[in-house]
C-alpha atoms as a PDB file:
ATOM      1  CA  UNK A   1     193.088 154.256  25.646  1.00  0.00           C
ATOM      2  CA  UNK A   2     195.921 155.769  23.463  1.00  0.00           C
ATOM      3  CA  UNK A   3     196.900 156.352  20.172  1.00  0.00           C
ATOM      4  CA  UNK A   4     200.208 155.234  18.453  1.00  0.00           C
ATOM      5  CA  UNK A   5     203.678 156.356  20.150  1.00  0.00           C
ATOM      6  CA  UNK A   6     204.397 159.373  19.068  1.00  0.00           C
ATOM      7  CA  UNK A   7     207.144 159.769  16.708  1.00  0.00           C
ATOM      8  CA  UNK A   8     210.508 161.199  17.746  1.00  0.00           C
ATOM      9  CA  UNK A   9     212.961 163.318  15.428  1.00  0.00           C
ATOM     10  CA  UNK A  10     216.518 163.471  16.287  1.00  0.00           C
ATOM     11  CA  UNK A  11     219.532 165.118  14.881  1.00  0.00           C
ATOM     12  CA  UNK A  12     223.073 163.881  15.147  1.00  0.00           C
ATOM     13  CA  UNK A  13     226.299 165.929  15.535  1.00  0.00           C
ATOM     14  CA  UNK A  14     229.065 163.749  14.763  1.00  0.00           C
ATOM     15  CA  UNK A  15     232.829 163.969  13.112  1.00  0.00           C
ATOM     16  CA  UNK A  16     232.609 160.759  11.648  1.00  0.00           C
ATOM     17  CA  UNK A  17     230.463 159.142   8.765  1.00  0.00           C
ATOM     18  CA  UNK A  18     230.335 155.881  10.453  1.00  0.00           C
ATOM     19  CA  UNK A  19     228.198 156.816  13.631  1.00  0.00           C
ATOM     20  CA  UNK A  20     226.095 158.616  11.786  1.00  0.00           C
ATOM     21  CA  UNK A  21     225.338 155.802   9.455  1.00  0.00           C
ATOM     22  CA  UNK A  22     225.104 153.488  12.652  1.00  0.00           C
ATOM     23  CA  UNK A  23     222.699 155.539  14.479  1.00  0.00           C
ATOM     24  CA  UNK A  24     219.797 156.207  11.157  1.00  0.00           C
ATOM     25  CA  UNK A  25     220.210 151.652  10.708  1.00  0.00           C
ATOM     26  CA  UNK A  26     219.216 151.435  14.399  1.00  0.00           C
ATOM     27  CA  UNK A  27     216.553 154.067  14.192  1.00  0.00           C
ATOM     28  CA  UNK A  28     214.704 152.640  11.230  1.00  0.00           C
ATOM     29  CA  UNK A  29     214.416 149.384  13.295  1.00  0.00           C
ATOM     30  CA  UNK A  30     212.918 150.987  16.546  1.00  0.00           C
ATOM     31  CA  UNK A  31     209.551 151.426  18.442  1.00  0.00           C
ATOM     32  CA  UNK A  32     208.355 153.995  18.737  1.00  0.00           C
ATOM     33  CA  UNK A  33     209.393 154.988  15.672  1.00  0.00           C
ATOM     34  CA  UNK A  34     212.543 157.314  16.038  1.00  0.00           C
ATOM     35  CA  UNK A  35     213.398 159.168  12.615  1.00  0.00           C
ATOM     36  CA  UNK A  36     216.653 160.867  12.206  1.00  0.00           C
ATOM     37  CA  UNK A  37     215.884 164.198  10.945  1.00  0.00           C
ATOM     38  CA  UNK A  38     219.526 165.072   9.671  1.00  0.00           C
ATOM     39  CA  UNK A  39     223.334 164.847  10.401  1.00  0.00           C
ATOM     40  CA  UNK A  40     226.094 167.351  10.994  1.00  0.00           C
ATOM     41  CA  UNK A  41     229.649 166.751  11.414  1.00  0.00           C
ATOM     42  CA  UNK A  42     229.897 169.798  13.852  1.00  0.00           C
ATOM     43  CA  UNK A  43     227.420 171.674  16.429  1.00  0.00           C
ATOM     44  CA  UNK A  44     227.677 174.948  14.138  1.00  0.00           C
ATOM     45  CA  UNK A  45     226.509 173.400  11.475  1.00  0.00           C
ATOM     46  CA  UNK A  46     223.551 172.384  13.010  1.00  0.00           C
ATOM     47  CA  UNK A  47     222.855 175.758  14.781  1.00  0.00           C
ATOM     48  CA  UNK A  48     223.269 177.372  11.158  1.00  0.00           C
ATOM     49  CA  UNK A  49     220.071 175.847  10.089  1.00  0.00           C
ATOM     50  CA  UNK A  50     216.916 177.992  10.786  1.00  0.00           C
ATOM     51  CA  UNK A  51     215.332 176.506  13.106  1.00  0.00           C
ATOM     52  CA  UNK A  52     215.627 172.736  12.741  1.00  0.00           C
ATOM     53  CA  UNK A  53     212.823 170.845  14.271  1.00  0.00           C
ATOM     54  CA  UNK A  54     214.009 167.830  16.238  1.00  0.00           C
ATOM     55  CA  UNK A  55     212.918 166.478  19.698  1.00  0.00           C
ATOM     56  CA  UNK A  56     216.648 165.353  20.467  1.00  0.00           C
ATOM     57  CA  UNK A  57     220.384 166.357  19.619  1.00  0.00           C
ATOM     58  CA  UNK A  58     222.442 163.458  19.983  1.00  0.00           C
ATOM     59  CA  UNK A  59     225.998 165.290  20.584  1.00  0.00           C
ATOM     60  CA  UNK A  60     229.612 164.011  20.444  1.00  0.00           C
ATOM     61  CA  UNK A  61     231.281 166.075  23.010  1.00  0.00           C
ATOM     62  CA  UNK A  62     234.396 164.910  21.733  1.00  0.00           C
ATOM     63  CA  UNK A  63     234.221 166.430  18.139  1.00  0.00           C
ATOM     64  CA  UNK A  64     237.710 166.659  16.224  1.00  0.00           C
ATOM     65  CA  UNK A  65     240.072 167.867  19.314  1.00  0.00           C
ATOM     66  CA  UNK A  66     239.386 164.725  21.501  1.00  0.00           C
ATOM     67  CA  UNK A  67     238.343 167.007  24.484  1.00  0.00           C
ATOM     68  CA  UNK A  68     234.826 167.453  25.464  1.00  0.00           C
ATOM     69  CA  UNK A  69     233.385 170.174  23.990  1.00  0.00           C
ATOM     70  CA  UNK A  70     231.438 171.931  26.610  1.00  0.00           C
ATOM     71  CA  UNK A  71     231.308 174.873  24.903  1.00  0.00           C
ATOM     72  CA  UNK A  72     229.114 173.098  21.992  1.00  0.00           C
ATOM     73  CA  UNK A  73     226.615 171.582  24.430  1.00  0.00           C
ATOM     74  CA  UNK A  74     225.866 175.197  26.161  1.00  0.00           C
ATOM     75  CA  UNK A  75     225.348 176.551  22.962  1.00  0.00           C
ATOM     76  CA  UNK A  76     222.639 174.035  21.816  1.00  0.00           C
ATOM     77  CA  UNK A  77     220.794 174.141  25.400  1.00  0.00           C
ATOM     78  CA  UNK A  78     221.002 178.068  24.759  1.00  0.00           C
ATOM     79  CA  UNK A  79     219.342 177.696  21.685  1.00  0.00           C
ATOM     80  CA  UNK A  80     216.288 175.753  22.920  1.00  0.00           C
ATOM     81  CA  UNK A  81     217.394 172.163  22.394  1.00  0.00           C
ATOM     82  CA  UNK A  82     217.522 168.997  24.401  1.00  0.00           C
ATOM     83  CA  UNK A  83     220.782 167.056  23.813  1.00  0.00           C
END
């Protein structure tokens, strides 16, 4: 038999205030639990943190130039994460 779900942290990188907002009501109403670690309106800002701990990067690839941003999404796999 098992335990509880395990709870899962996720970070979102986002230009817009809205989404994020969106995203942390529908995660306090799931199960298994899902808790939204933090928010960044960019990937660097994210990758400028040291170290943050979170099972999942939820990624806009189309940050402020409307273009997917490629780029942003190698640099997060580089640095260990699953978007």
């Amino acid at each position: 038999m098992s335990g509880p779900p395990a709870e899962i942290t996720i970070a979102v990188i986002d230009d817009h205030g809205v989404i994020h907002s969106g995203i942390g009501a529908w995660c306090a109403d799931t199960h298994p639990p899902i808790q939204l670690s933090d928010s960044y309106f960019d990937a660097a800002s994210f990758l400028s943190v040291p170290h943050p701990e979170v099972d999942v990067v939820i990624l806009d690839l189309e940050l402020s130039e409307r273009r997917p941003d490629f780029g942003a999404l190698e640099r997060l796999i580089h640095a260990g994460h699953r978007v």
